[in-house]
N, C-alpha and C. Protein backbone atom coordinates (compact mmCIF):
# COMPACT_ATOMS: atom_id res chain seq x y z
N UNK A 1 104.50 93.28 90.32
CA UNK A 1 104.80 94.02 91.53
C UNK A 1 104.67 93.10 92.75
N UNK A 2 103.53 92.10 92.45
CA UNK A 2 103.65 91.22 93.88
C UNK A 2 104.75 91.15 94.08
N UNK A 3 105.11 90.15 93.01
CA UNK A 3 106.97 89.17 93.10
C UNK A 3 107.52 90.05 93.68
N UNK A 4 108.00 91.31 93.31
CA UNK A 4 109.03 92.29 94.29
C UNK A 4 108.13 92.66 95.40
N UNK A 5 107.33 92.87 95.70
CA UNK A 5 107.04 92.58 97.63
C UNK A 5 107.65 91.83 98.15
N UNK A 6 107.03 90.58 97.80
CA UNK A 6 108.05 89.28 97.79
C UNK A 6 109.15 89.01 98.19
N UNK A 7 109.27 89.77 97.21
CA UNK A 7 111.37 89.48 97.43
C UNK A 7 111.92 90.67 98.75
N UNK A 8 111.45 91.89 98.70
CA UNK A 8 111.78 92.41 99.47
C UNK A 8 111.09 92.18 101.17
N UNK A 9 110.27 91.66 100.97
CA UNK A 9 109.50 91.00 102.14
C UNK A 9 110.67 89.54 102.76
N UNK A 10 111.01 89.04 101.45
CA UNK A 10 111.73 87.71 102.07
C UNK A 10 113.08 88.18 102.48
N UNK A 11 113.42 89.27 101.72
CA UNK A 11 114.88 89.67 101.45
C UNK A 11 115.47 88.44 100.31
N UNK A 12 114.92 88.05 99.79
CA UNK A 12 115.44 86.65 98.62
C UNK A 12 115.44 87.64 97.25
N UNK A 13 116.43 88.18 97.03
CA UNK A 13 116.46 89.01 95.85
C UNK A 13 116.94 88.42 94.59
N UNK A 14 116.55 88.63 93.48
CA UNK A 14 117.38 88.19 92.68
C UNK A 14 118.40 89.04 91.86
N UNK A 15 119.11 88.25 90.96
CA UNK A 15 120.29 89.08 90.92
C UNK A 15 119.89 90.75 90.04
N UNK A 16 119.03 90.88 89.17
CA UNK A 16 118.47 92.50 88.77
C UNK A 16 117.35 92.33 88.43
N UNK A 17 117.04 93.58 88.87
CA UNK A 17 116.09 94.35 88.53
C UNK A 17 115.58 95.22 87.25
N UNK A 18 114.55 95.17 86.75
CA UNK A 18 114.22 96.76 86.14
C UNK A 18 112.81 97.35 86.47
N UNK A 19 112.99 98.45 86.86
CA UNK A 19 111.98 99.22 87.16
C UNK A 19 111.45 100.13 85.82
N UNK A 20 110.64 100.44 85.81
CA UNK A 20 110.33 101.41 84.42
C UNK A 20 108.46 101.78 84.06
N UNK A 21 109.07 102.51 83.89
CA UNK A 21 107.30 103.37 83.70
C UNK A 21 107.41 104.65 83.81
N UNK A 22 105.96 105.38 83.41
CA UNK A 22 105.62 106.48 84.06
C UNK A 22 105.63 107.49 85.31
N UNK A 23 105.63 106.34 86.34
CA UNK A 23 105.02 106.57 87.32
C UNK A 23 106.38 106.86 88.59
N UNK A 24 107.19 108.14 88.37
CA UNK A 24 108.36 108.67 88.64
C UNK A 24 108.14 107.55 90.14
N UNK A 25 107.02 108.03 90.93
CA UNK A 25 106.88 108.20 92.31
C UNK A 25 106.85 106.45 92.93
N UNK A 26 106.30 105.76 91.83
CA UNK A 26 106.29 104.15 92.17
C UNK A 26 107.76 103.96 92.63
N UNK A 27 108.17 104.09 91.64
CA UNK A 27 109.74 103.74 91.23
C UNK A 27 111.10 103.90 92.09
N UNK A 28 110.84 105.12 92.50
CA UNK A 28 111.52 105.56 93.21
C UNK A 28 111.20 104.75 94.96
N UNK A 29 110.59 104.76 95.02
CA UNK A 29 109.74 104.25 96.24
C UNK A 29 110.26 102.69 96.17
N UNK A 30 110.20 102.08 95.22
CA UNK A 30 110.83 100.56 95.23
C UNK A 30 111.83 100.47 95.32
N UNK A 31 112.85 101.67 94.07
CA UNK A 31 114.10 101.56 94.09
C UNK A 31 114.62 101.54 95.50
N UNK A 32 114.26 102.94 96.39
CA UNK A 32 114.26 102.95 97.41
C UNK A 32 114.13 101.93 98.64
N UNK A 33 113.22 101.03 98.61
CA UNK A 33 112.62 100.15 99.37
C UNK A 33 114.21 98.64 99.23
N UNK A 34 113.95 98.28 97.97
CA UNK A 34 115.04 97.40 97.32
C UNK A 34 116.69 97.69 98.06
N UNK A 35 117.05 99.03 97.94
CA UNK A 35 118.02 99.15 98.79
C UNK A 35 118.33 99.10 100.27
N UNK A 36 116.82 99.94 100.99
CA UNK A 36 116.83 99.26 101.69
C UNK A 36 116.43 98.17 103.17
N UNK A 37 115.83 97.44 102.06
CA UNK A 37 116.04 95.84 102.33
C UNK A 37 117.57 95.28 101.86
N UNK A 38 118.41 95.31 101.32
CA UNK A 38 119.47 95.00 100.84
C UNK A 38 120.74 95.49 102.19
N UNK A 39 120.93 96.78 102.41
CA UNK A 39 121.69 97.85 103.26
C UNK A 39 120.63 98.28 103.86
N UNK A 40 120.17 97.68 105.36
CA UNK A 40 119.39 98.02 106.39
C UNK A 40 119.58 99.49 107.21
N UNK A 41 121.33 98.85 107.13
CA UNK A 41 122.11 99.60 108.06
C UNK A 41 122.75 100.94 107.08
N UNK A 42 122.48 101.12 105.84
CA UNK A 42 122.74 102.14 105.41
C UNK A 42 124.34 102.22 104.55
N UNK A 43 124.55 100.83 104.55
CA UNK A 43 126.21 100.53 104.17
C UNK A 43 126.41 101.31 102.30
N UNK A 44 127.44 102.08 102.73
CA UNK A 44 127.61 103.56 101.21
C UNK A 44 129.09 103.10 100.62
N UNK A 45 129.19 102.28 101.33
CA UNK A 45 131.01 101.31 100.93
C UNK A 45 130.72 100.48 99.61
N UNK A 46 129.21 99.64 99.78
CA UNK A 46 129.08 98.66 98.19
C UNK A 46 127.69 98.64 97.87
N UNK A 47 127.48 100.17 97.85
CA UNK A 47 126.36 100.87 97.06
C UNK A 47 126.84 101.92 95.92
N UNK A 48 126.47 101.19 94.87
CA UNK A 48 126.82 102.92 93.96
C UNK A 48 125.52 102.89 93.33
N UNK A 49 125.67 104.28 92.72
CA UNK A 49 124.71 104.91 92.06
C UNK A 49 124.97 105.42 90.84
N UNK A 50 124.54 105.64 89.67
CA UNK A 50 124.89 105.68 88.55
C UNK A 50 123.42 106.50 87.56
N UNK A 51 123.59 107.48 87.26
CA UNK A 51 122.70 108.11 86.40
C UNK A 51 123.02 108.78 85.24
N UNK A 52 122.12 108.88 84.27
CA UNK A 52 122.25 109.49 82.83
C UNK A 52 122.83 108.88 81.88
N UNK A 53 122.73 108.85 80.61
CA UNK A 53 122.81 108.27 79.58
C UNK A 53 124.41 108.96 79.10
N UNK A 54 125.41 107.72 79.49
CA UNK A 54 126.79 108.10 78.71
C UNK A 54 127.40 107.28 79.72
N UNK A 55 126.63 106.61 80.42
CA UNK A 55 127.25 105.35 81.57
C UNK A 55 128.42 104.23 80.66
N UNK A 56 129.86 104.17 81.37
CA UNK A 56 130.62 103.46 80.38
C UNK A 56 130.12 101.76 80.89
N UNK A 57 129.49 100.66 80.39
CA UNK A 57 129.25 99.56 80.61
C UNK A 57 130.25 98.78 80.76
N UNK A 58 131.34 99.23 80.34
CA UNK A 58 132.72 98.26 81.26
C UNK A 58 133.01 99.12 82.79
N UNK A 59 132.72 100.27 82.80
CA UNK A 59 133.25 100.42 84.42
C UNK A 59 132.07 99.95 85.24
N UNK A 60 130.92 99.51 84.86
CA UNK A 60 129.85 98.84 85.32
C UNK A 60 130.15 97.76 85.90
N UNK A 61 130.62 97.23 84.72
CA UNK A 61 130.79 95.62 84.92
C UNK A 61 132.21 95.27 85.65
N UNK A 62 133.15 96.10 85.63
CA UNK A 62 134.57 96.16 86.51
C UNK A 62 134.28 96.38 88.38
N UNK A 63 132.91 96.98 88.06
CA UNK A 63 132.48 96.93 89.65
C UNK A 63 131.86 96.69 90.04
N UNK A 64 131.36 95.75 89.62
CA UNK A 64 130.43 94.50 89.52
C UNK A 64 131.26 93.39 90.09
N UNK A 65 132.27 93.28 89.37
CA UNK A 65 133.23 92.31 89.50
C UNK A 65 134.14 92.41 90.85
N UNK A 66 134.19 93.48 91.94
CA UNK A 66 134.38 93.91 93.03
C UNK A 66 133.78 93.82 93.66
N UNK A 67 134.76 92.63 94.21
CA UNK A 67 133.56 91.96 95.43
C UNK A 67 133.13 92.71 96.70
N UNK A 68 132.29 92.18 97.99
CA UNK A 68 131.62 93.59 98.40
C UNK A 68 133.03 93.97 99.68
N UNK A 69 132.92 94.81 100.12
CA UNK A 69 133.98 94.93 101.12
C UNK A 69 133.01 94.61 102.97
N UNK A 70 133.55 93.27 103.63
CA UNK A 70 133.19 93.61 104.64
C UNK A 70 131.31 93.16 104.68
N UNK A 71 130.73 93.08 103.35
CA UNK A 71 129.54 92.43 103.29
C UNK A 71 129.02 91.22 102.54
N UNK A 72 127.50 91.16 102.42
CA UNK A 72 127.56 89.39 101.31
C UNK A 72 127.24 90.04 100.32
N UNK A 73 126.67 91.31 100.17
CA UNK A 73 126.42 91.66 98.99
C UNK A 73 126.77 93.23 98.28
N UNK A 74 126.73 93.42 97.39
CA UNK A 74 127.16 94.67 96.23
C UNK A 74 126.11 95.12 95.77
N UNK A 75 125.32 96.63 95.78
CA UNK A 75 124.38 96.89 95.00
C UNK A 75 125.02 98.15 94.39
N UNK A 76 124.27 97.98 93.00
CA UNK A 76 124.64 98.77 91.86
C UNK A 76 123.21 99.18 91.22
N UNK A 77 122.71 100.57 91.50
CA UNK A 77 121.57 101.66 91.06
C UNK A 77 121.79 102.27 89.56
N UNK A 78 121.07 101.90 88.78
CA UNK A 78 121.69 102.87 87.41
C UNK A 78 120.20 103.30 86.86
N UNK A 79 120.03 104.51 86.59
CA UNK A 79 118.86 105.08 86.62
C UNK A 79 119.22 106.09 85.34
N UNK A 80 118.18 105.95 84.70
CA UNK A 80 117.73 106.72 83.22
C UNK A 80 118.86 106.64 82.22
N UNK A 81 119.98 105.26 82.27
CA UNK A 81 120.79 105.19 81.71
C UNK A 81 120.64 105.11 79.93
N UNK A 82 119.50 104.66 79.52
CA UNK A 82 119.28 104.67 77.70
C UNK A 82 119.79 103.01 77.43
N UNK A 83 120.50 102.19 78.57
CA UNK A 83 120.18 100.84 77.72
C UNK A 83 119.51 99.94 77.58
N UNK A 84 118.21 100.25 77.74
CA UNK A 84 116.63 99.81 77.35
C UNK A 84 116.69 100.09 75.71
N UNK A 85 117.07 101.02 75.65
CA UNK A 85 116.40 101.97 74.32
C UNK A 85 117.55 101.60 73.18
N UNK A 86 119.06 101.70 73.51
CA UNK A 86 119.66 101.90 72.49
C UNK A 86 120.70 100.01 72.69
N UNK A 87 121.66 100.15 71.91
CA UNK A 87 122.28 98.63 72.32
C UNK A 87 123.40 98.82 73.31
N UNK A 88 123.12 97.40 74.03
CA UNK A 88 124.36 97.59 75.05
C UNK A 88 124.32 96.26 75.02
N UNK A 89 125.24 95.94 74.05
CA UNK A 89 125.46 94.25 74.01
C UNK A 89 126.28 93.98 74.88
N UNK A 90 127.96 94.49 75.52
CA UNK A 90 128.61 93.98 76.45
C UNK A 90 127.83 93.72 78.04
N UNK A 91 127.24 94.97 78.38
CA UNK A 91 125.97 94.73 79.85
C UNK A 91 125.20 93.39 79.23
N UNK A 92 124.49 93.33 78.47
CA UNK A 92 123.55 92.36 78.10
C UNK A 92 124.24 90.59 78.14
N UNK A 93 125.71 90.53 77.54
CA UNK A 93 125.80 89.79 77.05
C UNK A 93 126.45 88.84 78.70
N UNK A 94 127.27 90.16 80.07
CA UNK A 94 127.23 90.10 81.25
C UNK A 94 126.11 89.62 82.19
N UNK A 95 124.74 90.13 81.67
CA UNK A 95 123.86 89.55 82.48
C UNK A 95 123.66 87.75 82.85
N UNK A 96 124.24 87.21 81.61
CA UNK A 96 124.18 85.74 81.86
C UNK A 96 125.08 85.29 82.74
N UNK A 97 126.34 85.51 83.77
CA UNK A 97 127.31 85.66 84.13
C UNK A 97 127.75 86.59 85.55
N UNK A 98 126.42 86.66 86.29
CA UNK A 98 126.30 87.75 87.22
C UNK A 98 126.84 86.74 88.38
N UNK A 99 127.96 87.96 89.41
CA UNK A 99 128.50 87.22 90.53
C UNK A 99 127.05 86.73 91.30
N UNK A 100 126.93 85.89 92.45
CA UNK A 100 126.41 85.44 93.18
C UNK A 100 125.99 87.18 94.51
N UNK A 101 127.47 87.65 94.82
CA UNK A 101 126.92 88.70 95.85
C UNK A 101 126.75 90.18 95.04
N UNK A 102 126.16 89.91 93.62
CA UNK A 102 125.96 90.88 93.23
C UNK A 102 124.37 91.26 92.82
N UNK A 103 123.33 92.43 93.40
CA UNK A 103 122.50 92.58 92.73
C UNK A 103 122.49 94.13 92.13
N UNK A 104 121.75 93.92 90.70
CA UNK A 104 122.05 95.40 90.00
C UNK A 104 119.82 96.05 89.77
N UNK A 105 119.91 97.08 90.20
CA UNK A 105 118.65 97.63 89.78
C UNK A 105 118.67 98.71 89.10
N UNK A 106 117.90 98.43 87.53
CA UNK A 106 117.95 99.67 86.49
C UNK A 106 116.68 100.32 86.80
N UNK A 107 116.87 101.36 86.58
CA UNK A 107 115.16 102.39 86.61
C UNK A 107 115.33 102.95 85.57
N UNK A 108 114.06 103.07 84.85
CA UNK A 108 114.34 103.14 83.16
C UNK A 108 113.00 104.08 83.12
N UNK A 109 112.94 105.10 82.33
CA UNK A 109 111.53 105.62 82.13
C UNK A 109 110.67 104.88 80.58
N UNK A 110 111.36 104.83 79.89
CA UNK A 110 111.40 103.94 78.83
C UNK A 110 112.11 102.66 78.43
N UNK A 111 111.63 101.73 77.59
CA UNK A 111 112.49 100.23 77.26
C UNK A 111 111.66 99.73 75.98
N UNK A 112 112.86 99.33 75.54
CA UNK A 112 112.30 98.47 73.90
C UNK A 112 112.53 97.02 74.52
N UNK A 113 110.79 96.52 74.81
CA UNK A 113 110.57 95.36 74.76
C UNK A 113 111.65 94.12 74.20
N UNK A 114 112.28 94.15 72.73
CA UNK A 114 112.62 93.65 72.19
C UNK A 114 114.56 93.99 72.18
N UNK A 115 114.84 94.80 72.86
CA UNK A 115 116.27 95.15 73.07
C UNK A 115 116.82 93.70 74.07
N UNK A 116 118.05 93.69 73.26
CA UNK A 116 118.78 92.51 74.11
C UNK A 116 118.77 92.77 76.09
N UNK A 117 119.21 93.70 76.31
CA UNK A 117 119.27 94.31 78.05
C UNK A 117 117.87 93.60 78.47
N UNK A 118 116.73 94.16 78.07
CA UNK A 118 115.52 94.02 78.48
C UNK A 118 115.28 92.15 78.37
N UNK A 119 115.46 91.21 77.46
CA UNK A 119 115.79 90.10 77.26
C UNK A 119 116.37 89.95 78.32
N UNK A 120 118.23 90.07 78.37
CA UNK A 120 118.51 89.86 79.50
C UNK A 120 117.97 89.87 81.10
N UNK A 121 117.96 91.15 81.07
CA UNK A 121 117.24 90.94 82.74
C UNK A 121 115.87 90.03 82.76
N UNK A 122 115.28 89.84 82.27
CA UNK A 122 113.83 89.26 81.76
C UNK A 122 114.64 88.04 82.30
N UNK A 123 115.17 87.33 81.75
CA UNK A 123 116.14 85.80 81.84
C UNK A 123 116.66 85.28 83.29
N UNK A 124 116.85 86.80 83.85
CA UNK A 124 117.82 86.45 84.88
C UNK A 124 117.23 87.02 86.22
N UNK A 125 116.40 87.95 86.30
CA UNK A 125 116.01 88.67 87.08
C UNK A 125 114.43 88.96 86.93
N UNK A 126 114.11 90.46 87.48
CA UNK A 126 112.53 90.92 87.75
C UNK A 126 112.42 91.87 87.16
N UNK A 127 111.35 92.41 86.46
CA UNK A 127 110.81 93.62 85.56
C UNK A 127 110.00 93.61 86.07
N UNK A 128 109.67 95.27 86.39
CA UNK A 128 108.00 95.79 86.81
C UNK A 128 107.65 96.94 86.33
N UNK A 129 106.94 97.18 85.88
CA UNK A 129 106.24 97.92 84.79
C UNK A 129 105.88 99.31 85.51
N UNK A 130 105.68 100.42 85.95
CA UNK A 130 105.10 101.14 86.74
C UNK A 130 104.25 102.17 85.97
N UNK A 131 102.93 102.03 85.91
CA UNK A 131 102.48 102.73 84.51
C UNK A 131 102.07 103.35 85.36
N UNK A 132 101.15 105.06 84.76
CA UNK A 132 100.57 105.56 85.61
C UNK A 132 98.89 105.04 86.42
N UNK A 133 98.91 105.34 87.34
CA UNK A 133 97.83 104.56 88.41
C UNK A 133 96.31 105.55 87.79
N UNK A 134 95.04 104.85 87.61
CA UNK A 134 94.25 105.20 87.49
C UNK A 134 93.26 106.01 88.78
N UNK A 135 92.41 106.68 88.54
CA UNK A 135 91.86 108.03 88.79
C UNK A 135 90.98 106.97 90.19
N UNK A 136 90.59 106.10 90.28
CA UNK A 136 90.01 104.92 91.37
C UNK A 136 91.48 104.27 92.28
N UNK A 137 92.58 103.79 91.40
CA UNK A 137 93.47 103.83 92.24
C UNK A 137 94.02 104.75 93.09
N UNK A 138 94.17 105.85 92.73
CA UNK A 138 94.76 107.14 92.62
C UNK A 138 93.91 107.51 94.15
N UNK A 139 92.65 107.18 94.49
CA UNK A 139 91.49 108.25 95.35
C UNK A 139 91.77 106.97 96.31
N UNK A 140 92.12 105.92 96.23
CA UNK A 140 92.20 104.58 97.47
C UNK A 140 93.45 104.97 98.19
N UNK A 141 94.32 104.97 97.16
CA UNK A 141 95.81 105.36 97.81
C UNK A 141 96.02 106.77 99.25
N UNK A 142 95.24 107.50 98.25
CA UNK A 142 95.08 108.68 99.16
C UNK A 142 94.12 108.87 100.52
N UNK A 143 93.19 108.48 99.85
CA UNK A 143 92.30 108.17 101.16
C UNK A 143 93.03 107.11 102.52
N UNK A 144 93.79 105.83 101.64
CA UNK A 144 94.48 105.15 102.76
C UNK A 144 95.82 106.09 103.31
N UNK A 145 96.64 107.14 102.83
CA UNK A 145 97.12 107.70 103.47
C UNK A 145 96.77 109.01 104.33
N UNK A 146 95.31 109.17 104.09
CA UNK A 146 94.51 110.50 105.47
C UNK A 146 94.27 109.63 106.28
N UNK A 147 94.05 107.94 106.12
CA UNK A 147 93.41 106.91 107.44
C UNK A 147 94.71 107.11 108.30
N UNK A 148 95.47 106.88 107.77
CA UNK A 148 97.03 106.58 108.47
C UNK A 148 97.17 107.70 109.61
N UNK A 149 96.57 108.74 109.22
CA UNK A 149 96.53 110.22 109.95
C UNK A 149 95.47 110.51 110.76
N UNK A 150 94.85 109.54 111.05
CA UNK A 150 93.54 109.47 110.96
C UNK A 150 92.31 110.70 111.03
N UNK A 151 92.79 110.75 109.39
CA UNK A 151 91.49 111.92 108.47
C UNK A 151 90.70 111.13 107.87
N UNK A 152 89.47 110.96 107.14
CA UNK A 152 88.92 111.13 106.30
C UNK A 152 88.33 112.27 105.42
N UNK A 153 88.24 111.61 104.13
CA UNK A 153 87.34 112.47 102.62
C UNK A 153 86.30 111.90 102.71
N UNK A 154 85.55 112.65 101.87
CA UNK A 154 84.51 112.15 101.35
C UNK A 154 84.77 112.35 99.82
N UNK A 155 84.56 111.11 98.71
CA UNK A 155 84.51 110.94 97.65
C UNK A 155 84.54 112.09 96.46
N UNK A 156 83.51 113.01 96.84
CA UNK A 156 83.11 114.02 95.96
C UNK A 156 84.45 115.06 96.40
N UNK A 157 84.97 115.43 97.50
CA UNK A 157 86.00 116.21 97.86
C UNK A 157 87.46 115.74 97.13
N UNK A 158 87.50 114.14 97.48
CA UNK A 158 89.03 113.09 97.03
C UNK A 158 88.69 113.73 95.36
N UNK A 159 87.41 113.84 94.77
CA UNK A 159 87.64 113.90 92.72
C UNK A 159 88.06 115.78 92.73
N UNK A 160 87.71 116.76 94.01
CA UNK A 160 87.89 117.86 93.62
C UNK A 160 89.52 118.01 93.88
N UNK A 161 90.04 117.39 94.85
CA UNK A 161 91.42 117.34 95.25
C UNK A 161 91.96 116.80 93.85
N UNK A 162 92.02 115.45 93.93
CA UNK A 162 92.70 115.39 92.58
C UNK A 162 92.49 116.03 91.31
N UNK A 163 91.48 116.78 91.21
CA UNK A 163 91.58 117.75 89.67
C UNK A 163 92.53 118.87 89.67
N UNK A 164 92.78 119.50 91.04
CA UNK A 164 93.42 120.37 91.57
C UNK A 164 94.86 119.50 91.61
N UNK A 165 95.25 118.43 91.84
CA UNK A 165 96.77 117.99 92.44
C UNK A 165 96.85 117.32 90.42
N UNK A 166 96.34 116.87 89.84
CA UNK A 166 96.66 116.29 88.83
C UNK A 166 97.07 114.64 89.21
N UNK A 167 97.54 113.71 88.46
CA UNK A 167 97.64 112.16 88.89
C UNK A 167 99.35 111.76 88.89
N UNK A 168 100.04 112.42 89.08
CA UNK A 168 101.08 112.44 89.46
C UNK A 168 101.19 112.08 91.04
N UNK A 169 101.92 111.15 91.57
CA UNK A 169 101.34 110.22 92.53
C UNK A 169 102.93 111.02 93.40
N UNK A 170 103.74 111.32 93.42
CA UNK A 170 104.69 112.46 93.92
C UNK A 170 104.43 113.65 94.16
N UNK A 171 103.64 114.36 93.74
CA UNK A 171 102.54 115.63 93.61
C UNK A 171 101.37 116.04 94.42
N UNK A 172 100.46 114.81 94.26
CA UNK A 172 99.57 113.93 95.45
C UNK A 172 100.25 114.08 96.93
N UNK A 173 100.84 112.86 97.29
CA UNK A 173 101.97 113.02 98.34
C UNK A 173 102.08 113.92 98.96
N UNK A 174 102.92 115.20 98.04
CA UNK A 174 103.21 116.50 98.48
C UNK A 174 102.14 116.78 99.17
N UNK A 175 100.62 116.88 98.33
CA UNK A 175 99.86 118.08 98.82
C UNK A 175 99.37 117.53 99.78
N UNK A 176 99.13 116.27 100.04
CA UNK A 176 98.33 115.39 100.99
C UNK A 176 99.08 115.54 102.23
N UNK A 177 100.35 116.14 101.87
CA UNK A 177 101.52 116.40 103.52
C UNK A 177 100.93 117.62 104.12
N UNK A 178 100.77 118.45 102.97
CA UNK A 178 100.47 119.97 103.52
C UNK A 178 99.31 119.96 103.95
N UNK A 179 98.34 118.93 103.23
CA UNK A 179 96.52 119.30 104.04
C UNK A 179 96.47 118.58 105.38
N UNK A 180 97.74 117.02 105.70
CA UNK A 180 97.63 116.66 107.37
C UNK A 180 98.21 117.79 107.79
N UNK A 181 99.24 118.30 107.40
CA UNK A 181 99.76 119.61 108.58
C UNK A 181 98.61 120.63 108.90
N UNK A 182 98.56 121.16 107.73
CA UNK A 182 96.80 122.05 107.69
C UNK A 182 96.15 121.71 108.62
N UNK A 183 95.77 120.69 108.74
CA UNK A 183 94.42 120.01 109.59
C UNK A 183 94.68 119.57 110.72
N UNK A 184 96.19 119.55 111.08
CA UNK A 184 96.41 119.09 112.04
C UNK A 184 95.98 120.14 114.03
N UNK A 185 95.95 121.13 113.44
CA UNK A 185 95.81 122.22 114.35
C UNK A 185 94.28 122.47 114.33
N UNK A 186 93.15 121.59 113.48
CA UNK A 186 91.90 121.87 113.27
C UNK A 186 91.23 120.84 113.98
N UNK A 187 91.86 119.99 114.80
CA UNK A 187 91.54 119.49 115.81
C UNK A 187 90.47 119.86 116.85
């Protein structure tokens, strides 16, 4: 996860990504972040998006091969597509062969270590793992987002909150919106 700070900190991206884990709320948040740092300005001309498992890997790679219109670069989002899991030798065998103004980011909830795709990007690009965050991570995170508001917990309250919100870090979030609004009038 450093390395992709990193990169999105430098804007020095490399050509793909995979995101993957548990942890819906990481993921999304990078995917998010990754784009944009990439399209500052919000450019929807050489951004696509691509979800669910039945994605054809030649119209992938046909617009891939379309260069960007009007920019230096092309981003291509493909999310919970299944070629972690099952074979996708033509994508895979493409990854060695990626244009220069092209970067592609997969978000995967699952991946077989040992699948050619996962190889590929491994070779060519960045993998980050997003497992779910532990019950000490979980009470830092939160607590640093009541500082931001400037609330504090106290410890014994942050373990009753989270038994009540569960460790779903999107869930969290939510409720942690509704208790600054809550509190906000308790001023």
């Amino acid at each position: 996860m450093k390395s992709l700070n990193e990169d999105i900190k430098t804007g020095n991206f490399k050509p793909v990504y995979l995101l993957y884990g548990e942890e819906a709320y990481l993921k999304k948040q990078y995917r998010d972040r990754i784009t944009k740092a990439i399209f500052p300005d919000g450019d929807t001309v050489n951004y696509a998006y691509y979800e669910g498992k039945g994605i054809n890997p030649g119209e992938l790679i046909d617009l891939a091969e379309t260069m960007p219109f009007f920019a230096k670069r092309r981003l291509i989002v493909v999310e919970n597509s299944g070629f972690f899991k099952n074979k996708c030798d033509e994508l895979a065998d493409y990854m060695k062969e990626l244009p220069d103004y092209l970067r592609i980011v997969f978000v995967e909830e699952e991946v077989d270590k040992r699948n050619r795709m996962y190889k590929a990007v491994k070779s060519c690009g960045g993998i980050v793992e997003f497992a779910k965050q532990d019950e000490k991570t979980l009470m830092r995170w939160a607590a640093g987002i009541l500082a931001k508001e400037g609330r504090k917990i106290r410890p014994g309250d942050m373990e009753l909150f989270l038994t009540k919100t569960g460790t779903d870090m999107g869930n969290i979030r939510m409720e942690l919106e509704k208790l600054i609004t809550y509190t906000m009038g308790k001023d």
